[in-house]
C-alpha atoms as a PDB file:
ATOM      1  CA  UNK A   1       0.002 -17.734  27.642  1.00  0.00           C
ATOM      2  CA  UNK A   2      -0.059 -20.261  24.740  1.00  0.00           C
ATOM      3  CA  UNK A   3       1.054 -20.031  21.612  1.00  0.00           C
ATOM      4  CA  UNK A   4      -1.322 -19.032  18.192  1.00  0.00           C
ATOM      5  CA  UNK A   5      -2.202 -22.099  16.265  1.00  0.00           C
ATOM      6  CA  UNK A   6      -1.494 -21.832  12.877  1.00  0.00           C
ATOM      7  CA  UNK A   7      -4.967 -21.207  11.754  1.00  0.00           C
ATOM      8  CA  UNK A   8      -5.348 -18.627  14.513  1.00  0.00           C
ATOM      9  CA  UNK A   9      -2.220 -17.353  13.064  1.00  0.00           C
ATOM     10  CA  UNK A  10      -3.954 -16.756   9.540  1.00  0.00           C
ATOM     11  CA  UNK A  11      -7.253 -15.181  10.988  1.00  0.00           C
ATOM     12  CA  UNK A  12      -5.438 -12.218  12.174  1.00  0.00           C
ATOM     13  CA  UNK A  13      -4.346 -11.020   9.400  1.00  0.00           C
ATOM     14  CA  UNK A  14      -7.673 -11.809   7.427  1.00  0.00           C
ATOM     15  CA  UNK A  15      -9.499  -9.566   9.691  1.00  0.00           C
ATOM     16  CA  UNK A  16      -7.309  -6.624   9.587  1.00  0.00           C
ATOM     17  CA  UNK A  17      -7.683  -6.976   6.555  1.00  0.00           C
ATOM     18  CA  UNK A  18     -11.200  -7.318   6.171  1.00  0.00           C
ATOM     19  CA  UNK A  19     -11.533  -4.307   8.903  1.00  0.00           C
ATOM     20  CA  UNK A  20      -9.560  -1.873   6.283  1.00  0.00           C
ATOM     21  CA  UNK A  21     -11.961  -2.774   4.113  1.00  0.00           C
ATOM     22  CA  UNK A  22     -14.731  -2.237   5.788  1.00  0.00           C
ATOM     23  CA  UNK A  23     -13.065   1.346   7.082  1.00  0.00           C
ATOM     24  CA  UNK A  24     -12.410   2.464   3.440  1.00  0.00           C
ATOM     25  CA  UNK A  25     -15.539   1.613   1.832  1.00  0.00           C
ATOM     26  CA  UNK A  26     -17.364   3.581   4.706  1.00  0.00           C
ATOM     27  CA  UNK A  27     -14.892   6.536   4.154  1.00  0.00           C
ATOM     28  CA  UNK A  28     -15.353   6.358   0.292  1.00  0.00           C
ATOM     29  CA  UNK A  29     -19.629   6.244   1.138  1.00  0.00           C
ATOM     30  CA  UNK A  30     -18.777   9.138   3.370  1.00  0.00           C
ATOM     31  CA  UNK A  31     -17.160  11.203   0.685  1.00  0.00           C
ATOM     32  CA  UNK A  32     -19.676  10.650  -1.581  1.00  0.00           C
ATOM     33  CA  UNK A  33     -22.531  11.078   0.195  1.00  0.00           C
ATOM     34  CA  UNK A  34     -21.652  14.661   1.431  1.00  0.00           C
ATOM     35  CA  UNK A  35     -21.396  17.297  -1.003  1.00  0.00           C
ATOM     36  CA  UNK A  36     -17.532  18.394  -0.719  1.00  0.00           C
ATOM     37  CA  UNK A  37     -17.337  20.159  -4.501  1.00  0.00           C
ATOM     38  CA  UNK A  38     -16.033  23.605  -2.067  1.00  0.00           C
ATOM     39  CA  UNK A  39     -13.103  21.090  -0.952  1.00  0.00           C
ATOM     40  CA  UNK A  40     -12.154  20.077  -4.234  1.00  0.00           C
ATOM     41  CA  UNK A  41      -8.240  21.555  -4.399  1.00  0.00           C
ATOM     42  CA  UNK A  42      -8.265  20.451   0.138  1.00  0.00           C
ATOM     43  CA  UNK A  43      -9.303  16.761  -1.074  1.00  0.00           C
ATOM     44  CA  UNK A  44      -6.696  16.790  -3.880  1.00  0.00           C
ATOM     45  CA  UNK A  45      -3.997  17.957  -1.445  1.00  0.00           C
ATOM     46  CA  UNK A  46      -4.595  15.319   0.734  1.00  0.00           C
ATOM     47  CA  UNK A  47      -5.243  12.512  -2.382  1.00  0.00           C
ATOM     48  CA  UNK A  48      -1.333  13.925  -3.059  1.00  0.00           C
ATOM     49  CA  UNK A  49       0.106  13.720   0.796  1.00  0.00           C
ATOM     50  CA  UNK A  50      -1.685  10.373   0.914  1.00  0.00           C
ATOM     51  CA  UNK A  51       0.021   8.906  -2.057  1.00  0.00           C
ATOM     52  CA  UNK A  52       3.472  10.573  -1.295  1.00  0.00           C
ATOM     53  CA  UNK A  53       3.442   8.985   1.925  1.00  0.00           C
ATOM     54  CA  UNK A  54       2.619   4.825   0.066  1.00  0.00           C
ATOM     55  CA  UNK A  55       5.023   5.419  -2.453  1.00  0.00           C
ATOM     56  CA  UNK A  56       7.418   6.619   0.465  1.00  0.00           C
ATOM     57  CA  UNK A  57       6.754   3.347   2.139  1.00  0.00           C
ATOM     58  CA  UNK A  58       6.327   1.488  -0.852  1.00  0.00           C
ATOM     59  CA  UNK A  59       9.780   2.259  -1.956  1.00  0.00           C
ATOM     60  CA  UNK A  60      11.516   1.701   1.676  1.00  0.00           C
ATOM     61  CA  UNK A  61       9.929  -1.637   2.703  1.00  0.00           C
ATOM     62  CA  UNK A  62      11.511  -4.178  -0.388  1.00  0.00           C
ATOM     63  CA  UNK A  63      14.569  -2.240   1.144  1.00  0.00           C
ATOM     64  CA  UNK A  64      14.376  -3.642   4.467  1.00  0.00           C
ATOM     65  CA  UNK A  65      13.604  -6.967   3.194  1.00  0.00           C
ATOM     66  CA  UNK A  66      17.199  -6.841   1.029  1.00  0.00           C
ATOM     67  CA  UNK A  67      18.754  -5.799   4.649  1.00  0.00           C
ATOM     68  CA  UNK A  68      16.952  -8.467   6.851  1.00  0.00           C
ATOM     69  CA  UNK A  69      18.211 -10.961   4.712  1.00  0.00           C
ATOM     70  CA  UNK A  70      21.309 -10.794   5.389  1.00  0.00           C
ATOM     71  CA  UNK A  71      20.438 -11.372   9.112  1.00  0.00           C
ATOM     72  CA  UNK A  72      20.270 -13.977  10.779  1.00  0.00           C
ATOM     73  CA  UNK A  73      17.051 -15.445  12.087  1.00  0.00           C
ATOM     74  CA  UNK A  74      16.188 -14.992  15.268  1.00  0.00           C
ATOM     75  CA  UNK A  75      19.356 -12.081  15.989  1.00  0.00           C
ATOM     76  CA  UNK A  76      18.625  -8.996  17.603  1.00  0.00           C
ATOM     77  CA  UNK A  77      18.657  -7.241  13.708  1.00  0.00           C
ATOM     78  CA  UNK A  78      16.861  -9.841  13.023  1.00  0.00           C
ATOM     79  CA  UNK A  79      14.306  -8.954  15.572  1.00  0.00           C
ATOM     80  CA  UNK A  80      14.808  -5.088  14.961  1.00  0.00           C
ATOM     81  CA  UNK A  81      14.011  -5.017  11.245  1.00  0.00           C
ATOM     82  CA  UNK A  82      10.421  -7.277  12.013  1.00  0.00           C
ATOM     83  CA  UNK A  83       9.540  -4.291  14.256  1.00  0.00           C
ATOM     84  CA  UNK A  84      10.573  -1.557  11.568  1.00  0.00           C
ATOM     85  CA  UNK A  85       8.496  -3.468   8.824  1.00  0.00           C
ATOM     86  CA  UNK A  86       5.577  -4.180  10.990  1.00  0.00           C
ATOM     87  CA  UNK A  87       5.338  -0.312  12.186  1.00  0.00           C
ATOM     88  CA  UNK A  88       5.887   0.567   8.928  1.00  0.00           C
ATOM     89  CA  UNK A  89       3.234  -1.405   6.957  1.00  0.00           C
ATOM     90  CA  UNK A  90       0.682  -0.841   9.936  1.00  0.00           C
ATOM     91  CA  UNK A  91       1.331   2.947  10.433  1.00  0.00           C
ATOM     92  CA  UNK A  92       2.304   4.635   7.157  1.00  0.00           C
ATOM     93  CA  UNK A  93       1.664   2.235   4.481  1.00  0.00           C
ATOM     94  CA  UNK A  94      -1.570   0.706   5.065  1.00  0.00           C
ATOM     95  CA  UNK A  95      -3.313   3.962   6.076  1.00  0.00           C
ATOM     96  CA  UNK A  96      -1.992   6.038   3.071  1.00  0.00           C
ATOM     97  CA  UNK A  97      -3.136   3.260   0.435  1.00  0.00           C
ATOM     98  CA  UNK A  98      -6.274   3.304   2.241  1.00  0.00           C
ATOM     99  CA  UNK A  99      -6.612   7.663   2.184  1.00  0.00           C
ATOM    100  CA  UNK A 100      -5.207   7.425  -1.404  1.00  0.00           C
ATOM    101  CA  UNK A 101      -7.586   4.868  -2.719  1.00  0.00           C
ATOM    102  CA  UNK A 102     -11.044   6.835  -1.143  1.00  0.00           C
ATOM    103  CA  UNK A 103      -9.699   9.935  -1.896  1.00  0.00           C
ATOM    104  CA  UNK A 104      -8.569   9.083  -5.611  1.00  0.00           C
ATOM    105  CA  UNK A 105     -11.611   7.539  -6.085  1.00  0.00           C
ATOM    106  CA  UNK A 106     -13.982  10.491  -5.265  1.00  0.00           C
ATOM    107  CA  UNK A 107     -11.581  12.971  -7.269  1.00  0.00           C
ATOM    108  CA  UNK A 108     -12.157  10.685 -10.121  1.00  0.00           C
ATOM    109  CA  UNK A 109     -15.961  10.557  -9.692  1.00  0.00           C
ATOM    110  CA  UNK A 110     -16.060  14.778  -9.025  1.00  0.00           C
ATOM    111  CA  UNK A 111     -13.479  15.582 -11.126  1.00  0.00           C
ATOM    112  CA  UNK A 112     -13.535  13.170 -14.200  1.00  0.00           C
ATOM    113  CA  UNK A 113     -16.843  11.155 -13.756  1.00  0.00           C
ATOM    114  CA  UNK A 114     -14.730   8.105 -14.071  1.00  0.00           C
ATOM    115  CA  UNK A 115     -14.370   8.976 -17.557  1.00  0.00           C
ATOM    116  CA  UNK A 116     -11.386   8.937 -19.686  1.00  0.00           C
ATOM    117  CA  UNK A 117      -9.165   6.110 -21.455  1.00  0.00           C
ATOM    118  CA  UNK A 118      -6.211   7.472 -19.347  1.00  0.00           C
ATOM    119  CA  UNK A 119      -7.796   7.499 -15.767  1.00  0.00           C
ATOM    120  CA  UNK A 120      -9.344   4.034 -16.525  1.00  0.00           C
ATOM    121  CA  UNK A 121      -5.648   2.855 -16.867  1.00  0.00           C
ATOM    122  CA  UNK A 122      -4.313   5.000 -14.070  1.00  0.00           C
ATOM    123  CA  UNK A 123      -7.133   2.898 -11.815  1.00  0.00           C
ATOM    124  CA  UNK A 124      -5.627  -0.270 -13.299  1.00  0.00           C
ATOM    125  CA  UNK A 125      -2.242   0.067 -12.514  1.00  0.00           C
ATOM    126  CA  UNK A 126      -2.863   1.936  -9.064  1.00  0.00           C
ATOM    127  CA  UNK A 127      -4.374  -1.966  -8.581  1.00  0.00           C
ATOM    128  CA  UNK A 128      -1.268  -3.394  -9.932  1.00  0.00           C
ATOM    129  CA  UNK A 129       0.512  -1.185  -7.145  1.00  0.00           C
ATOM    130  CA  UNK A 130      -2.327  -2.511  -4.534  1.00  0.00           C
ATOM    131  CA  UNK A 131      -1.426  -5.662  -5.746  1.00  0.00           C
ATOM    132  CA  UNK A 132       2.761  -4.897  -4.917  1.00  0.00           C
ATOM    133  CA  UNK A 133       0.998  -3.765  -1.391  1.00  0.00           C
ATOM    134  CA  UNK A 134      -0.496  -6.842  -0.689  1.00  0.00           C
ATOM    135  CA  UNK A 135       2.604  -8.882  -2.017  1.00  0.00           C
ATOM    136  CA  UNK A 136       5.072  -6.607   0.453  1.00  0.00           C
ATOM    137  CA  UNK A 137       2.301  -7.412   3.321  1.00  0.00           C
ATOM    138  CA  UNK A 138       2.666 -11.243   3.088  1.00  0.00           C
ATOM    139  CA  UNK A 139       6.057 -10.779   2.837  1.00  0.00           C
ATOM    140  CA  UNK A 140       6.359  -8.796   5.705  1.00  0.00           C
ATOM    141  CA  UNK A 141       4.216 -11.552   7.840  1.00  0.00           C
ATOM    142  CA  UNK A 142       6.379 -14.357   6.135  1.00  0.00           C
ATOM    143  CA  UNK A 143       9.595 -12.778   7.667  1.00  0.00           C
ATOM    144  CA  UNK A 144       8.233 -12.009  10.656  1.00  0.00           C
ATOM    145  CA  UNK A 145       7.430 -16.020  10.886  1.00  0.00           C
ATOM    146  CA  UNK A 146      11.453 -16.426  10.112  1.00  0.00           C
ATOM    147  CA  UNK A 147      10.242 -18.079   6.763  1.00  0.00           C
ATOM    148  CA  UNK A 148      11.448 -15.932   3.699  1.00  0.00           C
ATOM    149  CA  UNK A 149      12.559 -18.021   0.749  1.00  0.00           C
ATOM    150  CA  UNK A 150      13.777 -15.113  -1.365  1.00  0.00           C
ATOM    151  CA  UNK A 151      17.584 -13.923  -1.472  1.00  0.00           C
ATOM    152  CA  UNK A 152      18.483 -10.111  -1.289  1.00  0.00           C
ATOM    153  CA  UNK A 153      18.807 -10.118  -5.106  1.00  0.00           C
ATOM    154  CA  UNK A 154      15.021 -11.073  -5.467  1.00  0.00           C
ATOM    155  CA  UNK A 155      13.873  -7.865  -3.272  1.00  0.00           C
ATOM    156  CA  UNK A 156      16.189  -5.156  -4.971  1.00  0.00           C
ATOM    157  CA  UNK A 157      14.646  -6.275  -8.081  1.00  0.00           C
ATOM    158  CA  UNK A 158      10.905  -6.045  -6.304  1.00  0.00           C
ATOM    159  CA  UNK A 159      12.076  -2.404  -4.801  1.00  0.00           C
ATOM    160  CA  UNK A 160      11.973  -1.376  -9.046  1.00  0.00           C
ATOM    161  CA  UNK A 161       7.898  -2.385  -9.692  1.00  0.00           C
ATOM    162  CA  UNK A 162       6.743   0.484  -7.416  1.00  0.00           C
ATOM    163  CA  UNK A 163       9.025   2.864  -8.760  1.00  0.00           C
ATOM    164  CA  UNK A 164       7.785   1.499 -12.752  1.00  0.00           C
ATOM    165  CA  UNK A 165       4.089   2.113 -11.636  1.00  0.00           C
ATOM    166  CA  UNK A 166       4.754   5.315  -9.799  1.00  0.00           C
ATOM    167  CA  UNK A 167       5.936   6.841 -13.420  1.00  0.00           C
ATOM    168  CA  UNK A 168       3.454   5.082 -15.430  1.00  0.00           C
ATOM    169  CA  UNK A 169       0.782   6.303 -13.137  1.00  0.00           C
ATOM    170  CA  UNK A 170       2.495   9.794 -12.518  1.00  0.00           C
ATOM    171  CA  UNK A 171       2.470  10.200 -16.813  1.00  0.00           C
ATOM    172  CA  UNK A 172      -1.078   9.329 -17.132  1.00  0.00           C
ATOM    173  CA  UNK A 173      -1.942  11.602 -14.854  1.00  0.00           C
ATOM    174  CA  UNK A 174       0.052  14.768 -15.898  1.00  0.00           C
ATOM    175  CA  UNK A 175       0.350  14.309 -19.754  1.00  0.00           C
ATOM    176  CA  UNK A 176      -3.175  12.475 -19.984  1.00  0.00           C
ATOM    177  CA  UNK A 177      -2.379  10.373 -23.542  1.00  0.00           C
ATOM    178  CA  UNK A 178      -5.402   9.311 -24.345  1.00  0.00           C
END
């Protein structure tokens, strides 16, 4: 078997990500083209379990990269922590951002009519977060390639902009300033 060229190498990635979203604007059509006002508080629980589980992820993933730096490319923990940050990103984190973003979305359409100073900045930072996502996903295809530039330091301080947009977000939603 040969080995992936480089561009081969970057088309992977491009199509998973273009499959996810394909797969969540199909689940956020489905949602809103099926009248699920009876499932209101069942769709909320889930928009909740959904985000609990990213920001669960979210939070644990800059921690492996402050780990894996300290080992040595190409070692066995080397190997090892590639694995846990692939499985992770694949299995928990990518679904849940995808099951928080349809869900959140039609919550905000039944619940709010996308109204509202507060949920209009809730949306923006939940991008900013998205944004974090997509960061931590290069990253974790950057060490899987052996090629991370950044030192330890530079990934504890990355583990704190989740955490800053989790309470920003978690505010606007409970105390709804404005």
């Amino acid at each position: 078997m040969s080995e992936p060229t480089k561009s081969s190498a970057k088309v992977a990635p491009l199509s998973r990500a273009v499959v996810a979203l394909v797969v969540l604007a199909l689940a956020v059509l489905a949602l809103f083209s099926v009248d699920l006002s009876a499932y209101y508080l069942w769709i909320k629980a889930f928009h909740v379990i959904a985000v609990i589980s990213w920001m669960a992820g979210m939070l644990y993933l800059p921690r492996l990269f402050v780990y894996h730096c300290d080992a040595a490319p190409g070692s066995a923990q080397s190997e090892t922590f590639k694995v846990m940050e692939r499985r992770l990103l694949r299995a928990i984190i990518n679904p849940a951002m995808m099951a928080s973003w349809a869900l959140g979305l039609w919550l905000a359409w039944q619940g709010f009519g996308f109204s509202g100073g507060w949920l209009h900045a809730k949306i923006a930072l939940v991008l900013a977060m998205s944004g974090a996502h997509g960061y931590f996903s290069a990253a974790v295809r950057r060490f899987a390639e052996d090629r991370n530039q950044r030192p330890a330091r530079f990934w504890r301080l990355m583990n704190e902009v989740p955490t800053v947009l989790m309470i920003a977000i978690v505010i606007l939603v409970i105390v709804k300033p404005f």
